[in-house]
C-alpha atoms as a PDB file:
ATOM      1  CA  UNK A   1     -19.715  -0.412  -9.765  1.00  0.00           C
ATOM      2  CA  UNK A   2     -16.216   1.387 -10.744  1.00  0.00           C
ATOM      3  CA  UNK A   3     -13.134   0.014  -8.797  1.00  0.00           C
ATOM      4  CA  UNK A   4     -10.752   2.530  -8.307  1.00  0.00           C
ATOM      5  CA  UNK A   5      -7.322   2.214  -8.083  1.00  0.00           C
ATOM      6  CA  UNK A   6      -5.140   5.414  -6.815  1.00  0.00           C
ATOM      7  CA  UNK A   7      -1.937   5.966  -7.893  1.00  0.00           C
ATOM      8  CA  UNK A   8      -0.063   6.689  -4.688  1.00  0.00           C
ATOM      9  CA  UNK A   9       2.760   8.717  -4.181  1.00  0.00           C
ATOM     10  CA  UNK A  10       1.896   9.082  -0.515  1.00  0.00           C
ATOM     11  CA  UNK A  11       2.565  13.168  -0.438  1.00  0.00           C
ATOM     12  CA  UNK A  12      -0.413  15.967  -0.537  1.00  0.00           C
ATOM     13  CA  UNK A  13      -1.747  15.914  -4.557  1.00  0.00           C
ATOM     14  CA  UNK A  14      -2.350  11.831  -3.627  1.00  0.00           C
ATOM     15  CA  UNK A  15      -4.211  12.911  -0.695  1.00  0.00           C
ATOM     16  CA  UNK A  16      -6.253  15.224  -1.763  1.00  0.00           C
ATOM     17  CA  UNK A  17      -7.033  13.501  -4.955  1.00  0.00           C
ATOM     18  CA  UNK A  18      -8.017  10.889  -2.396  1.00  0.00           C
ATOM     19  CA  UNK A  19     -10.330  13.167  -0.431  1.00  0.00           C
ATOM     20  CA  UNK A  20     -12.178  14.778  -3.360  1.00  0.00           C
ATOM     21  CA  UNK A  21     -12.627  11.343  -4.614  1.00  0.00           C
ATOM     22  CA  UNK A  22     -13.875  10.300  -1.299  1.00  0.00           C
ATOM     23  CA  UNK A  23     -13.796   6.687  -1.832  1.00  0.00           C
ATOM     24  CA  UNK A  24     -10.630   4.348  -3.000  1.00  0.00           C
ATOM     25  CA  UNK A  25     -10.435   0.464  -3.308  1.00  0.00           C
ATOM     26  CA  UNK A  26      -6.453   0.024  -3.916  1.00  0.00           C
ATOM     27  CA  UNK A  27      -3.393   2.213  -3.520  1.00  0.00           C
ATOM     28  CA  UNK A  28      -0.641   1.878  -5.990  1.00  0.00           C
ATOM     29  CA  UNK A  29       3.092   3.037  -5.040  1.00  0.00           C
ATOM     30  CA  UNK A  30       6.354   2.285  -6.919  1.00  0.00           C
ATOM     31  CA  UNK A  31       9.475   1.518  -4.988  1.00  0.00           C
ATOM     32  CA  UNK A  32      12.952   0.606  -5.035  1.00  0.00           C
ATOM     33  CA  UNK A  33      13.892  -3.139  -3.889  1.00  0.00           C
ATOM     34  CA  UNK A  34      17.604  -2.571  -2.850  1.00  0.00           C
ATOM     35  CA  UNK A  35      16.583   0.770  -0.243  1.00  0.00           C
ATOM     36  CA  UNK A  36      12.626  -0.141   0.227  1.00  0.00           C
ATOM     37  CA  UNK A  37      11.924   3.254  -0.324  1.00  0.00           C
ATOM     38  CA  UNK A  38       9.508   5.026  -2.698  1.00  0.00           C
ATOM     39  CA  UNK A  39      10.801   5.990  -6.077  1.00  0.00           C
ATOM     40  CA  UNK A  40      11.570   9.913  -5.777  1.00  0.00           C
ATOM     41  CA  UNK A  41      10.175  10.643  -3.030  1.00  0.00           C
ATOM     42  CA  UNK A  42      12.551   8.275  -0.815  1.00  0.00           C
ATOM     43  CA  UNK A  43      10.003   7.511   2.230  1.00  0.00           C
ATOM     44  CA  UNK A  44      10.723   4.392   3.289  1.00  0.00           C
ATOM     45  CA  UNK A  45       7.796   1.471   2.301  1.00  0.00           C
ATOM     46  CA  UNK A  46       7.507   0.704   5.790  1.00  0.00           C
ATOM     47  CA  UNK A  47       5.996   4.411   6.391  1.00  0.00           C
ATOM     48  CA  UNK A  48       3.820   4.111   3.659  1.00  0.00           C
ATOM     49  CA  UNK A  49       2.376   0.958   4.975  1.00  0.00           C
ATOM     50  CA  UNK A  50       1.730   2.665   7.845  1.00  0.00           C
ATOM     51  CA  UNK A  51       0.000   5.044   5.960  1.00  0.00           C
ATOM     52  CA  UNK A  52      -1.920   3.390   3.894  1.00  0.00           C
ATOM     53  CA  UNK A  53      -3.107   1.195   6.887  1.00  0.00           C
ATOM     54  CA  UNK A  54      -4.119   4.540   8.510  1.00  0.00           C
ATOM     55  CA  UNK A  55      -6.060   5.044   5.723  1.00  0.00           C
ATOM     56  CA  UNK A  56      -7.766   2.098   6.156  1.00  0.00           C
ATOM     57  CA  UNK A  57      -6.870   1.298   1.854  1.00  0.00           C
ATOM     58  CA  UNK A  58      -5.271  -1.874   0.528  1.00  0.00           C
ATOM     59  CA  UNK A  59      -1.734  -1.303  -0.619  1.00  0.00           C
ATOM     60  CA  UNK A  60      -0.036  -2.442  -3.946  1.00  0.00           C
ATOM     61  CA  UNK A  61       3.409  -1.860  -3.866  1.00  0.00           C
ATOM     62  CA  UNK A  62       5.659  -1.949  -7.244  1.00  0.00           C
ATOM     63  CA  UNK A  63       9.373  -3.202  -6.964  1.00  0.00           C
ATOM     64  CA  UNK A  64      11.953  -1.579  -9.264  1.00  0.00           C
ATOM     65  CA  UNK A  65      15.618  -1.893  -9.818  1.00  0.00           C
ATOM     66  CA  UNK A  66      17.531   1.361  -8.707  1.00  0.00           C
ATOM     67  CA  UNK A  67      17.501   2.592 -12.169  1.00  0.00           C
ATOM     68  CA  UNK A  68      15.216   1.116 -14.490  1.00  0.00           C
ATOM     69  CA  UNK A  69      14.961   2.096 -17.721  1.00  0.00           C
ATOM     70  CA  UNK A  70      12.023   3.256 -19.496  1.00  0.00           C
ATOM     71  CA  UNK A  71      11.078  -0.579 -21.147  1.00  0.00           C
ATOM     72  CA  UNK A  72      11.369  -2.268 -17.434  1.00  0.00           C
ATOM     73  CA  UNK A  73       9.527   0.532 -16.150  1.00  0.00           C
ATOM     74  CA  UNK A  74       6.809   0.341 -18.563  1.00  0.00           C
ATOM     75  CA  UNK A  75       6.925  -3.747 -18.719  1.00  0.00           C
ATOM     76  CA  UNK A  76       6.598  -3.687 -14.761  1.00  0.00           C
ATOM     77  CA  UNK A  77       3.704  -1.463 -14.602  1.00  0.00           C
ATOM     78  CA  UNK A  78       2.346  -3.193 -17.428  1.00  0.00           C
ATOM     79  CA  UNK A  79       2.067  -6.308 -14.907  1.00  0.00           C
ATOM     80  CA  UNK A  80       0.855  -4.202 -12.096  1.00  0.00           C
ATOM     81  CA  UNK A  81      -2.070  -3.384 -14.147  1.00  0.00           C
ATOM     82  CA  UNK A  82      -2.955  -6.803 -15.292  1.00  0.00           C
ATOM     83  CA  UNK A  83      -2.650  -7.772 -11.587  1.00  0.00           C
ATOM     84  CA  UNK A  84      -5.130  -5.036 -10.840  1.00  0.00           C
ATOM     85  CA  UNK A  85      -7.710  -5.887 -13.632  1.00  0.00           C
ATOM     86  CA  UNK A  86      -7.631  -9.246 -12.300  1.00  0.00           C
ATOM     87  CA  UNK A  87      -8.938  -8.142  -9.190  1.00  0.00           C
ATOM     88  CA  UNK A  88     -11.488  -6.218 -10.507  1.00  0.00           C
ATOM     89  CA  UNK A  89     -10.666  -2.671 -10.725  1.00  0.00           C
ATOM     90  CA  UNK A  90     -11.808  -0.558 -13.234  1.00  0.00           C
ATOM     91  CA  UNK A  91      -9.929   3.032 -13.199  1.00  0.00           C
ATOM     92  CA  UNK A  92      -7.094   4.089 -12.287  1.00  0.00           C
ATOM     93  CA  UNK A  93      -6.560   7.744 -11.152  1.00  0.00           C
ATOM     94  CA  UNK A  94      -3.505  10.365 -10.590  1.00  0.00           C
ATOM     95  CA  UNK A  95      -3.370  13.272  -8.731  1.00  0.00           C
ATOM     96  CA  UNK A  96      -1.461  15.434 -11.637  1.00  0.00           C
ATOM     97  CA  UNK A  97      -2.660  18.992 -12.146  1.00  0.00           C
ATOM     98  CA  UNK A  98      -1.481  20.843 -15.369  1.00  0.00           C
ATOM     99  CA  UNK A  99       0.912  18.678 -16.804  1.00  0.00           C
ATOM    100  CA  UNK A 100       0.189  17.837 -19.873  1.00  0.00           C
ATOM    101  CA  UNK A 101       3.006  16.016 -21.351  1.00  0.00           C
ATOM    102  CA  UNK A 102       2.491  13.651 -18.632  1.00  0.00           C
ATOM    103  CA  UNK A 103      -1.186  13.146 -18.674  1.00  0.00           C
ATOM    104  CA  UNK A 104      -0.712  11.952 -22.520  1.00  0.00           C
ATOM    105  CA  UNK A 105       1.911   9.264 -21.259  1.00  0.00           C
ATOM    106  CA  UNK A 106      -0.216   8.446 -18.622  1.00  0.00           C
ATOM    107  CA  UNK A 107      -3.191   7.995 -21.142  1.00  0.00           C
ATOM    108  CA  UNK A 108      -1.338   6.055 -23.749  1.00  0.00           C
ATOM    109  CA  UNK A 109       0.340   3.746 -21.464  1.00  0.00           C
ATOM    110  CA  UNK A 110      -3.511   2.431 -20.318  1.00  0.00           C
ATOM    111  CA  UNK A 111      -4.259   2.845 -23.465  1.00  0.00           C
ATOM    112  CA  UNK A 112      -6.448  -0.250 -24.194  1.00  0.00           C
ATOM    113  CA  UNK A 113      -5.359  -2.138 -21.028  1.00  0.00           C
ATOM    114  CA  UNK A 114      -8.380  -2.097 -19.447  1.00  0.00           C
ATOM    115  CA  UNK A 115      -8.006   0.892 -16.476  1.00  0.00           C
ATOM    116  CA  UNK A 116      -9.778   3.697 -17.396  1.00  0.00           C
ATOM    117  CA  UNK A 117      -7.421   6.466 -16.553  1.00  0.00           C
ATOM    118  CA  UNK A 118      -8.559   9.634 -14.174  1.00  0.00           C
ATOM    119  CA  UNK A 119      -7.720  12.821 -12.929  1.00  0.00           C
ATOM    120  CA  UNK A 120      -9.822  14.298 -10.149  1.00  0.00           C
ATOM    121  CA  UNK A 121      -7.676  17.133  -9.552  1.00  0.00           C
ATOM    122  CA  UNK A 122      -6.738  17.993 -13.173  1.00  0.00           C
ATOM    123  CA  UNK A 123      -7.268  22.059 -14.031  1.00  0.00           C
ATOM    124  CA  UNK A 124      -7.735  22.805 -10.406  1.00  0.00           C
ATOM    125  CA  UNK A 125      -6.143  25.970  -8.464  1.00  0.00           C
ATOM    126  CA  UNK A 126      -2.793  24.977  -7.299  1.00  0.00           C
ATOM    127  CA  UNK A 127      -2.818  28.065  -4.780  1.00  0.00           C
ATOM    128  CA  UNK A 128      -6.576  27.066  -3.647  1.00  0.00           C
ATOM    129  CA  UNK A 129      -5.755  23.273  -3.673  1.00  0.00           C
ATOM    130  CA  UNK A 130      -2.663  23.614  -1.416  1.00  0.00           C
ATOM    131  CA  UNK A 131      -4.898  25.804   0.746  1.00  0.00           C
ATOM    132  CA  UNK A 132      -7.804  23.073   1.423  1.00  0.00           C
ATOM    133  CA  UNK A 133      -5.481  21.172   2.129  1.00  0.00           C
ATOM    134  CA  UNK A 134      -4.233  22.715   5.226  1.00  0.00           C
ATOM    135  CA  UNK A 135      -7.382  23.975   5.798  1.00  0.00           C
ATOM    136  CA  UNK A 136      -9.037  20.278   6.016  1.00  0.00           C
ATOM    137  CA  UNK A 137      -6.748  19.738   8.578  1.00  0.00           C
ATOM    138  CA  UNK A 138      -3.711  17.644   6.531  1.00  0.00           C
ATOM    139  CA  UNK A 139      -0.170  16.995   7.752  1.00  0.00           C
ATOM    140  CA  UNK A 140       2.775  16.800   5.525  1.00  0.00           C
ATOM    141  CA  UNK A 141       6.387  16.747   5.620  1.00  0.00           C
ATOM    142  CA  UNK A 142       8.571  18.362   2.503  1.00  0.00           C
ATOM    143  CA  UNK A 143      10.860  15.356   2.393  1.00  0.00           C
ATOM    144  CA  UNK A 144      12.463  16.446  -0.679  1.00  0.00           C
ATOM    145  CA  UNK A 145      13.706  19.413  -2.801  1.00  0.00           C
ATOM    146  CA  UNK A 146      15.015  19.787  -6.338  1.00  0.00           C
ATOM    147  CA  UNK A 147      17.764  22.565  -5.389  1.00  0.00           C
ATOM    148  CA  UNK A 148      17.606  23.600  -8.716  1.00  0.00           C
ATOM    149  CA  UNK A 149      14.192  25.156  -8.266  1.00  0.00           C
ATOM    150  CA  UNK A 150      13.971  25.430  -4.130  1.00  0.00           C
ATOM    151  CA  UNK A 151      16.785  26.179  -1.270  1.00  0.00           C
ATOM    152  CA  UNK A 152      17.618  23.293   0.591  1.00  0.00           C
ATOM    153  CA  UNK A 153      16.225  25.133   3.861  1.00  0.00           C
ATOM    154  CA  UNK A 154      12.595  24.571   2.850  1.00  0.00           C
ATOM    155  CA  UNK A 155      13.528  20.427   2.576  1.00  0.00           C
ATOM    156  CA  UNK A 156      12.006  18.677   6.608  1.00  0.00           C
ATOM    157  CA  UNK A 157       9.492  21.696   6.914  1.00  0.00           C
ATOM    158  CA  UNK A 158       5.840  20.981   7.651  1.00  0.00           C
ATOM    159  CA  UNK A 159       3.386  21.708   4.375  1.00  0.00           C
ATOM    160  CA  UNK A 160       1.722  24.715   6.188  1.00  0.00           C
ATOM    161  CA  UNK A 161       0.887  28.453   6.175  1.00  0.00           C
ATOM    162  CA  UNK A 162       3.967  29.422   6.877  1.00  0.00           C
ATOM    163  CA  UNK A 163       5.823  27.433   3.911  1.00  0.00           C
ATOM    164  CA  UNK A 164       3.394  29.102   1.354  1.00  0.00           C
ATOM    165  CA  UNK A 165       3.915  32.003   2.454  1.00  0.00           C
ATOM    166  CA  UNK A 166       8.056  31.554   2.220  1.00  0.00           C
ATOM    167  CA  UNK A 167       7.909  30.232  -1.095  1.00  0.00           C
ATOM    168  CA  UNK A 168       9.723  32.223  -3.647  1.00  0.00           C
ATOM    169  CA  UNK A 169       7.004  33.329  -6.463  1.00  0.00           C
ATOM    170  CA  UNK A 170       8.621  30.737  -8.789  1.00  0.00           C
ATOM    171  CA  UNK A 171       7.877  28.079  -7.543  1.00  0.00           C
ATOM    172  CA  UNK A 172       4.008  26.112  -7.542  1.00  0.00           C
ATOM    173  CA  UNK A 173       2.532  25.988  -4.783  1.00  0.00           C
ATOM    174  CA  UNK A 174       1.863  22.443  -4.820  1.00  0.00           C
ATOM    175  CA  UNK A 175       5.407  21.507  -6.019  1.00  0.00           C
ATOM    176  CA  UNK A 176       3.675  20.079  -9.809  1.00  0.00           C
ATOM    177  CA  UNK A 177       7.442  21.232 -11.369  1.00  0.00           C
ATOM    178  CA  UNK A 178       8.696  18.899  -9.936  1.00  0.00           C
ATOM    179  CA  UNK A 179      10.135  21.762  -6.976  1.00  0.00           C
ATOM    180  CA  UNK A 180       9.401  19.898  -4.184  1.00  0.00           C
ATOM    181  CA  UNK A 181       7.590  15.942  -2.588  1.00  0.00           C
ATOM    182  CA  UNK A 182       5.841  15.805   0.090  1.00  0.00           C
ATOM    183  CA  UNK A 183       4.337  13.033   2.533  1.00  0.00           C
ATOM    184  CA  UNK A 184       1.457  12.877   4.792  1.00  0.00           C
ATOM    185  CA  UNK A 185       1.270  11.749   7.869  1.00  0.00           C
ATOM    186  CA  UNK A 186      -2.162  12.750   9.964  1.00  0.00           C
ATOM    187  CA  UNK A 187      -5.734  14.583   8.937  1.00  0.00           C
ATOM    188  CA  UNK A 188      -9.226  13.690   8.873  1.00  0.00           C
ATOM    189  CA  UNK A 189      -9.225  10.531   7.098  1.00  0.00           C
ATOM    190  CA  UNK A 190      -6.391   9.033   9.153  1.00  0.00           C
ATOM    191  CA  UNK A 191      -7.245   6.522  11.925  1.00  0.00           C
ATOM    192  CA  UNK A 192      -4.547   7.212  13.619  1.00  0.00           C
ATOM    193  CA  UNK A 193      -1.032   9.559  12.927  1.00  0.00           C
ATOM    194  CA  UNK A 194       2.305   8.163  11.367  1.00  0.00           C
ATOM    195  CA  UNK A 195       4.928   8.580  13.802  1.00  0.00           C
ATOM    196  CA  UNK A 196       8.088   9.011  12.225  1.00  0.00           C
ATOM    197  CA  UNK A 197      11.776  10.285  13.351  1.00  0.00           C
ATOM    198  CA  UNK A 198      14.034  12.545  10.742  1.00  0.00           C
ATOM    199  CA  UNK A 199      17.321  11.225  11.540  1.00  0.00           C
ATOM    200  CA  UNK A 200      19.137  12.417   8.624  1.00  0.00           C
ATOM    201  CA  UNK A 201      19.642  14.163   5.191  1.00  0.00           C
ATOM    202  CA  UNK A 202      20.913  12.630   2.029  1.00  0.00           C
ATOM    203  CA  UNK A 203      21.895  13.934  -1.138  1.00  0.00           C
ATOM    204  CA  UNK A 204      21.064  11.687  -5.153  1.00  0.00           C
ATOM    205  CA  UNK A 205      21.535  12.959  -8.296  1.00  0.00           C
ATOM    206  CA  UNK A 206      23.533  16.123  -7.529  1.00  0.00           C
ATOM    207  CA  UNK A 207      20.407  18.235  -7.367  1.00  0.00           C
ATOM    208  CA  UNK A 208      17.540  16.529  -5.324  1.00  0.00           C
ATOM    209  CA  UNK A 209      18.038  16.740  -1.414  1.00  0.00           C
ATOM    210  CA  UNK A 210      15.935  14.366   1.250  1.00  0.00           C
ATOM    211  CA  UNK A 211      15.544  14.017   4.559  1.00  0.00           C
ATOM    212  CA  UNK A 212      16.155  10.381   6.169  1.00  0.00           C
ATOM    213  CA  UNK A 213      12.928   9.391   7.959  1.00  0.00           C
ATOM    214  CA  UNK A 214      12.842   6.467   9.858  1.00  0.00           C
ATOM    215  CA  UNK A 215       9.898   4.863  11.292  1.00  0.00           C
ATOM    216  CA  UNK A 216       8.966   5.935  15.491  1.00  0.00           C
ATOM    217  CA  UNK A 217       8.329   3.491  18.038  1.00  0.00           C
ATOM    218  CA  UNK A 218       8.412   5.505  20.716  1.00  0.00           C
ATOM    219  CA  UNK A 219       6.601   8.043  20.439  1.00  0.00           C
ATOM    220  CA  UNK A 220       2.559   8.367  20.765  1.00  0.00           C
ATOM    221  CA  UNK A 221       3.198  11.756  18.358  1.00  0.00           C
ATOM    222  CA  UNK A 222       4.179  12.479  15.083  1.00  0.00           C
ATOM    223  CA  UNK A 223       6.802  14.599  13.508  1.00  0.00           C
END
């Protein structure tokens, strides 16, 4: 029987990768040891625990350095997979779409490791995807924007109808340029929500914004 691993970025191509799949044995997410937070994306490990526990799906979280560079990055993962063919798994899949520069990399780095690599959402609709999504009944958060590609006014908005629908013409749907990330936090195969505060913006790199989400204890709601 196949073992699959996801590779988990926590936002809506993950998810719904994850739902057309329908069945996932491991969740891998890279982030950074000095903030605990997920590389790009910024959520904060704790939340993705959360998640991931929601989900009812082991988690494997990768720690990086701040900045790694390409070698560390590829020597760590390299690691991660031997860890994961030691506990059986078999493939590992990603949620990319079109991509194709980075579904080569993706294929040569697993290259003879082991994983079989996947992509369950590769060629699909980006318009169609990002409307199953809300139409399954999904919750996301746009927790970051590349203001090179997206205003800054889009960044803390939930992933509905109304953000397609104010999305300039330029920009994918499902944010595969790189435009925007996203994270879920409630829908069909969640046990229970994520509860979560926004408590802040922050700015890295000159040209990617995020919001600062912090983890609700409160609150019986989410967002």
């Amino acid at each position: 029987m196949n073992k699959v691993c996801l590779s988990w970025s926590g936002g809506r191509d993950s998810m719904m990768m994850l739902d057309k799949i329908g069945t996932a044995h491991g969740l891998l997410t890279t982030f950074q040891k000095a903030s605990s937070t997920m590389m790009m994306h910024e959520v904060p490990l704790e939340l993705v625990k959360i998640q991931a526990e929601a989900l009812g799906i082991p988690l494997y979280p990768v720690s990086f350095e701040d900045t790694p560079t390409n070698k560390q990055y590829e020597e760590t993962m390299g690691t991660a997979v031997h860890g994961l063919l030691h506990e059986g798994f078999t493939e590992m899949a990603f949620g990319d779409l079109f991509l194709e520069e980075i579904r080569n990399y993706r294929e040569k780095q697993l290259e003879s490791s082991g994983l079989k690599p996947v992509f369950p959402l590769w060629g699909e609709d980006t318009k169609s995807l990002s409307e199953r999504f809300i139409q399954r009944g999904y919750r996301a958060i746009i927790v970051c924007v590349d203001e090179e590609q997206l205003d800054s006014s889009f960044l803390g908005r939930e992933y509905d109808e109304s953000f397609l629908q104010d999305l300039p013409q330029h920009v994918d749907p499902c944010g595969e340029n790189g435009e925007f990330h996203s994270f879920v936090f409630d829908g069909p195969r969640f046990a229970f929500p994520v509860c979560f505060s926004v408590v802040g913006t922050f700015r890295k790199w000159d040209r990617f914004e995020y919001v600062q989400l912090k983890r609700d204890t409160q609150s019986t709601s989410s967002f």
